[in-house]
C-alpha atoms as a PDB file:
ATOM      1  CA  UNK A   1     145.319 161.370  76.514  1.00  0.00           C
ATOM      2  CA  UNK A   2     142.051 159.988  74.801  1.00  0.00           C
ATOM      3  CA  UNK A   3     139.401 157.876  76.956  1.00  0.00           C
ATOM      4  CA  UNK A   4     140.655 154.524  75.037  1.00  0.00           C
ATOM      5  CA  UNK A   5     144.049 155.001  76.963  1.00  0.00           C
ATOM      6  CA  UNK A   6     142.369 154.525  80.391  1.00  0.00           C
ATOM      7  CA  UNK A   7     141.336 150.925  79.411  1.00  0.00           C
ATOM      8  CA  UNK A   8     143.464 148.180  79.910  1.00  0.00           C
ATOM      9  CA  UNK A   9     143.854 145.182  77.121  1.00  0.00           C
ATOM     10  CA  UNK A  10     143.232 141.556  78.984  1.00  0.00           C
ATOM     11  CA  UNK A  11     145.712 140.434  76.218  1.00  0.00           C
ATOM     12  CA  UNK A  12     148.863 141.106  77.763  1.00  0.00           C
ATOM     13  CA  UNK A  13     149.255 139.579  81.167  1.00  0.00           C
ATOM     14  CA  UNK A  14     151.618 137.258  83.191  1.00  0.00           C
ATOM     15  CA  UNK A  15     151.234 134.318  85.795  1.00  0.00           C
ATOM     16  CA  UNK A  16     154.100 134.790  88.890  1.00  0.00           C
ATOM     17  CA  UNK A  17     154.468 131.533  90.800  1.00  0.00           C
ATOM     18  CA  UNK A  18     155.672 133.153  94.379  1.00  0.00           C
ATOM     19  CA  UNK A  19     158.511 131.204  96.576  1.00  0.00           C
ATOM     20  CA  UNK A  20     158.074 127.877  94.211  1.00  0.00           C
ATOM     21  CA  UNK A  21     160.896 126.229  95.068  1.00  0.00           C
ATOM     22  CA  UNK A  22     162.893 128.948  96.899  1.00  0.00           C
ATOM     23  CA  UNK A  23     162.960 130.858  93.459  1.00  0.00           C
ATOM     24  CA  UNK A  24     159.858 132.937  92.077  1.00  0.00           C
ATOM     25  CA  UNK A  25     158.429 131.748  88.339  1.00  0.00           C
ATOM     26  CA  UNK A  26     156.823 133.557  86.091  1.00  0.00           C
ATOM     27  CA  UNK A  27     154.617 131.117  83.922  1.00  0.00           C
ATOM     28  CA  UNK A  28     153.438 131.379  80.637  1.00  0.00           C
ATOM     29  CA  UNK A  29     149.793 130.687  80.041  1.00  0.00           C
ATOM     30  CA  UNK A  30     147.006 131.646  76.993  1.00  0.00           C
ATOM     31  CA  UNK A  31     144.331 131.984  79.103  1.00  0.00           C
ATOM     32  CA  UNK A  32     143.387 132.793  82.698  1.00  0.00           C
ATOM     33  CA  UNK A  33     140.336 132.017  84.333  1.00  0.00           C
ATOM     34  CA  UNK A  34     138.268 132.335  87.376  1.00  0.00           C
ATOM     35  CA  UNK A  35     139.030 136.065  88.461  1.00  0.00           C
ATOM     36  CA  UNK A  36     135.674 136.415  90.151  1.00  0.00           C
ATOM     37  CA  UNK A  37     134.812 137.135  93.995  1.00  0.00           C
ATOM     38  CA  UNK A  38     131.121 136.272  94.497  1.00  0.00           C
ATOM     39  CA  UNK A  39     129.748 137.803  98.003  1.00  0.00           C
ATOM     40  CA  UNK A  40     126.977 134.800  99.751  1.00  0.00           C
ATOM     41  CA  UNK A  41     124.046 135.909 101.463  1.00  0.00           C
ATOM     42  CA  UNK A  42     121.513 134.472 103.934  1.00  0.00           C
ATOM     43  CA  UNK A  43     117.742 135.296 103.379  1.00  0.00           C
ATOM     44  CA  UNK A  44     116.015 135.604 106.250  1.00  0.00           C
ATOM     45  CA  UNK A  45     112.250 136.790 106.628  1.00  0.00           C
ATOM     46  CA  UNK A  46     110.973 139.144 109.246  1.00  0.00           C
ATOM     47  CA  UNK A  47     108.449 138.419 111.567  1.00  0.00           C
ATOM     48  CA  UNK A  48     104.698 138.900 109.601  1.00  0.00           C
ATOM     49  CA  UNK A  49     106.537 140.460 106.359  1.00  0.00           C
ATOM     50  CA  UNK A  50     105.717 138.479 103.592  1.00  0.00           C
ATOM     51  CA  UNK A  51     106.521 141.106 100.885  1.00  0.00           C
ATOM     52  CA  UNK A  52     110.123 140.916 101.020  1.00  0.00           C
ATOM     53  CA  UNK A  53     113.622 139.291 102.675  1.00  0.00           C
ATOM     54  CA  UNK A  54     116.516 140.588 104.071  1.00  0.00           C
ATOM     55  CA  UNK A  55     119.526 139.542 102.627  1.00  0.00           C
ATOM     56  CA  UNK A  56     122.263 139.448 104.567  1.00  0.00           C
ATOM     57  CA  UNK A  57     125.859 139.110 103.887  1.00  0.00           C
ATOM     58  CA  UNK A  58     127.488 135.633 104.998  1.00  0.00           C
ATOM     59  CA  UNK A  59     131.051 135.665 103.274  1.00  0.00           C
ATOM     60  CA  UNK A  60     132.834 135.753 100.582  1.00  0.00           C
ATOM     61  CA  UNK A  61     133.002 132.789  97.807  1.00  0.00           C
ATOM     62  CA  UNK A  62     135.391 131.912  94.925  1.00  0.00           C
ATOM     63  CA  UNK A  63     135.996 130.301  91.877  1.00  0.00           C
ATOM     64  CA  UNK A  64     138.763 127.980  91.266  1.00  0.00           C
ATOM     65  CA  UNK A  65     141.471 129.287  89.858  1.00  0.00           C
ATOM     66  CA  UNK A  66     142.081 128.153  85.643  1.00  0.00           C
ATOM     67  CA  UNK A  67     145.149 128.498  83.706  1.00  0.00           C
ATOM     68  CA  UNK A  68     145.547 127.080  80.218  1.00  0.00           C
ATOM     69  CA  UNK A  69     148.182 127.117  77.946  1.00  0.00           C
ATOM     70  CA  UNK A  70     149.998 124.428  74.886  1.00  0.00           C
ATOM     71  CA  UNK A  71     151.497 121.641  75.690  1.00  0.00           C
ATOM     72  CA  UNK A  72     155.369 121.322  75.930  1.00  0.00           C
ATOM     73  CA  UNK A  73     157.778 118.631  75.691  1.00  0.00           C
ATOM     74  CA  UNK A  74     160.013 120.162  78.093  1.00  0.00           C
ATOM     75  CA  UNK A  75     159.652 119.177  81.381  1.00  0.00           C
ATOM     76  CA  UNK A  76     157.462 121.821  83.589  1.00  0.00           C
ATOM     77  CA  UNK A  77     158.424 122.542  87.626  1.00  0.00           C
ATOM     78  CA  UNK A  78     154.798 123.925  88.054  1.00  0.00           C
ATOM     79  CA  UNK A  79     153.267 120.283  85.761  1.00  0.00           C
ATOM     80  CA  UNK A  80     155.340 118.098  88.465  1.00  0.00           C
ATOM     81  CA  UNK A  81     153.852 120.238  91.388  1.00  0.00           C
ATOM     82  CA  UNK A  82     150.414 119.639  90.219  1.00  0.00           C
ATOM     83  CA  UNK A  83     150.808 115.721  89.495  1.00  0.00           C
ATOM     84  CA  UNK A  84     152.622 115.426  92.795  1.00  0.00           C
ATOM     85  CA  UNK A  85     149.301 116.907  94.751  1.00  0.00           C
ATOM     86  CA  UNK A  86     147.194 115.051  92.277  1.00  0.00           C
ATOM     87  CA  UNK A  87     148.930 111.039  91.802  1.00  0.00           C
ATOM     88  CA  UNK A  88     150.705 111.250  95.344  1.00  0.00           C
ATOM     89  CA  UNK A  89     148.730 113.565  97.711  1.00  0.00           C
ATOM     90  CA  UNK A  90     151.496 115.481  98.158  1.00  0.00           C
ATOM     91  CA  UNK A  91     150.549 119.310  98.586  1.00  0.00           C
ATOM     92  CA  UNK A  92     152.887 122.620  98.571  1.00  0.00           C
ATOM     93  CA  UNK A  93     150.619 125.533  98.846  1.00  0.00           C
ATOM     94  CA  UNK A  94     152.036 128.670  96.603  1.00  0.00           C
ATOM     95  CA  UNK A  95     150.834 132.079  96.291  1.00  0.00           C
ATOM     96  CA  UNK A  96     149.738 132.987  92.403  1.00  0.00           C
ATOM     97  CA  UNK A  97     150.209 136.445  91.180  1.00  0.00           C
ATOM     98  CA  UNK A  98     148.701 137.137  87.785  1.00  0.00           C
ATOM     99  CA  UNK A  99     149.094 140.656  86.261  1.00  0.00           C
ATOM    100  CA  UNK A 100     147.547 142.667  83.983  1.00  0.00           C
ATOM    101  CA  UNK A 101     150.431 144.566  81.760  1.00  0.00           C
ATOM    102  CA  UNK A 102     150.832 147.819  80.072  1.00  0.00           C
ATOM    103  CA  UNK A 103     152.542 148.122  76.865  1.00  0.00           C
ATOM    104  CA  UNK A 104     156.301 148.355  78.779  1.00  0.00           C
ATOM    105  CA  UNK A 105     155.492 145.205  80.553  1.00  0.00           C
ATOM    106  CA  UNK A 106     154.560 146.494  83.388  1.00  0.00           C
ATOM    107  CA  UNK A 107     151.951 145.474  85.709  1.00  0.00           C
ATOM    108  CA  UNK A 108     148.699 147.817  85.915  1.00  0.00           C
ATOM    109  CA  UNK A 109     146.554 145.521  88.212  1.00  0.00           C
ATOM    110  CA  UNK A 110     147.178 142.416  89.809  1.00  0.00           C
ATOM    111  CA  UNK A 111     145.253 139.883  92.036  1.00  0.00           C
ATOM    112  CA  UNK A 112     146.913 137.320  94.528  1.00  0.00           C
ATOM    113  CA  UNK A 113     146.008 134.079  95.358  1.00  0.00           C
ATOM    114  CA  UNK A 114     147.002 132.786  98.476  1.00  0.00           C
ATOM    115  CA  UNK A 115     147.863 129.591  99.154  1.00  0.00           C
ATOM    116  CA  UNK A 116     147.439 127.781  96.066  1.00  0.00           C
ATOM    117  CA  UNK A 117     147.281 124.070  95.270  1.00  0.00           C
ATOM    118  CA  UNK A 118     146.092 122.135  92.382  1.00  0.00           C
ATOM    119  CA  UNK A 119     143.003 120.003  92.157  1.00  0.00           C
ATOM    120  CA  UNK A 120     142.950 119.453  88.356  1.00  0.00           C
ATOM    121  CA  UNK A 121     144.711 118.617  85.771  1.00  0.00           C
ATOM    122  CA  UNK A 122     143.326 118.637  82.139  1.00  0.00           C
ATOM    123  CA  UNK A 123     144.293 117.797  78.651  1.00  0.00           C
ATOM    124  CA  UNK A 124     142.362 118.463  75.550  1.00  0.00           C
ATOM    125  CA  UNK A 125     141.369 115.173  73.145  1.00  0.00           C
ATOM    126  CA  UNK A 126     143.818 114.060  71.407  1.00  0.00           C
ATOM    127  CA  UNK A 127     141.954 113.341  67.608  1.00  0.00           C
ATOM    128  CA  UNK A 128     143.707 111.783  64.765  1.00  0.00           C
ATOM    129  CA  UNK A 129     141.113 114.196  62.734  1.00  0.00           C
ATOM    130  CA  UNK A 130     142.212 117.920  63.379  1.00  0.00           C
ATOM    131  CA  UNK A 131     145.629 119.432  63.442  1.00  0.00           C
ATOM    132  CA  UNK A 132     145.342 121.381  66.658  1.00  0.00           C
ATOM    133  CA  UNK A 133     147.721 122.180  69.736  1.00  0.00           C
ATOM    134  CA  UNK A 134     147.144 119.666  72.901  1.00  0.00           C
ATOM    135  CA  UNK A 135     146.098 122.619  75.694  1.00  0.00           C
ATOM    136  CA  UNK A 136     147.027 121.470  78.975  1.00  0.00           C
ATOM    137  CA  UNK A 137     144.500 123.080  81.817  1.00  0.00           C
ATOM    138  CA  UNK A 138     145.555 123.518  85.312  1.00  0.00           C
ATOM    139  CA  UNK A 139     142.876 124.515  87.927  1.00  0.00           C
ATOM    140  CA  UNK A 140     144.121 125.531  91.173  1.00  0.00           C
ATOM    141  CA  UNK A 141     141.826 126.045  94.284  1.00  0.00           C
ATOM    142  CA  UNK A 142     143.009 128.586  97.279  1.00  0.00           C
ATOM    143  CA  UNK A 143     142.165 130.246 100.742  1.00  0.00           C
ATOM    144  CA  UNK A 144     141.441 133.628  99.603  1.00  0.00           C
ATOM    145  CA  UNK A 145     142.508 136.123  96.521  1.00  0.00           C
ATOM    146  CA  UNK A 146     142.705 139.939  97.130  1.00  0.00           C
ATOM    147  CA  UNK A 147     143.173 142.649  94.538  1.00  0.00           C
ATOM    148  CA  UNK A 148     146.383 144.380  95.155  1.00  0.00           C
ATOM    149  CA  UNK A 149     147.224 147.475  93.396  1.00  0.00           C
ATOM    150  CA  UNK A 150     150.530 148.129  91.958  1.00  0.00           C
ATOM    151  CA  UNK A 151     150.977 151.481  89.845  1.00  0.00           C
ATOM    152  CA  UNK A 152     154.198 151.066  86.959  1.00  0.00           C
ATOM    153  CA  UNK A 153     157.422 152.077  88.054  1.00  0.00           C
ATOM    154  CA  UNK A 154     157.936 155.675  86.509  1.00  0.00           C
ATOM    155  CA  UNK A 155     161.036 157.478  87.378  1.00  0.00           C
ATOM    156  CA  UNK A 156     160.947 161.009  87.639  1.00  0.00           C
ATOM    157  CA  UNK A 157     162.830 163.722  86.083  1.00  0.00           C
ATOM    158  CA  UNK A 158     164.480 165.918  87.878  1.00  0.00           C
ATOM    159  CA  UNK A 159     164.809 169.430  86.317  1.00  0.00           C
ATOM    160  CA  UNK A 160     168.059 171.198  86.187  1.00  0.00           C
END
């Protein structure tokens, strides 16, 4: 094993829409953004110190959520959910799985994103001038994300 095989590609990934509609649906997007857990602090100077603050934690903050991918002329479940919260106020909060792959497909690290609902929904210009995909952007806000860790399935050989 060289040192490049302990990297892993952010090419090959998938987007797992968990309990959406009694049935779990794996998504296909082109891009993924907004993976980022930023930690707050509080300055706060001490009595007579003017050289330097304490910084002290106050909680954790996030970044919405962005998934982008082409547009479709097939009708989308996970499209309808987001114009349903958006035109008619009508939220269903899903947790959002998105995994990082190995070569078989299988995930190497994965984040969850609990409680999910849309607050945007975004389509490119359309332009008479360029020949270009429309790329339809869904940003997605949510109560918390954690990291979750979730080694490939390798079975084991058993020696005879």
């Amino acid at each position: 094993m060289t040192n490049d095989d302990q990297y892993i590609p952010g090419f090959h990934f998938k987007v797992s829409f968990i309990n959406f509609e009694k049935v779990d649906i794996e998504a296909r997007f082109s891009e993924v953004s907004g993976l980022q857990m930023e930690m707050e602090t509080e300055e706060i100077r001490g009595g007579g110190e003017n050289h330097y603050v304490y910084r002290l934690p106050k909680g954790a903050k996030n970044t919405n959520l962005t998934l982008k991918r082409a547009l479709h002329t097939l009708p989308s479940n996970i499209v309808k959910w987001a114009e349903n919260a958006i035109y008619n106020y009508e939220f269903s909060l899903h947790d959002i799985v998105v995994s990082l792959l190995n070569e078989k497909s299988q995930p190497v690290k994965s984040w969850i994103f609990v409680d999910a609902y849309p607050v945007k929904i975004h389509l490119t210009d359309l332009n008479a001038n360029v020949n270009s995909l429309v790329i339809e952007t869904l940003e997605l806000t949510y109560k918390y994300s954690q990291s979750v860790s979730l080694k490939p399935f390798e079975k084991k050989r058993e020696r005879k």
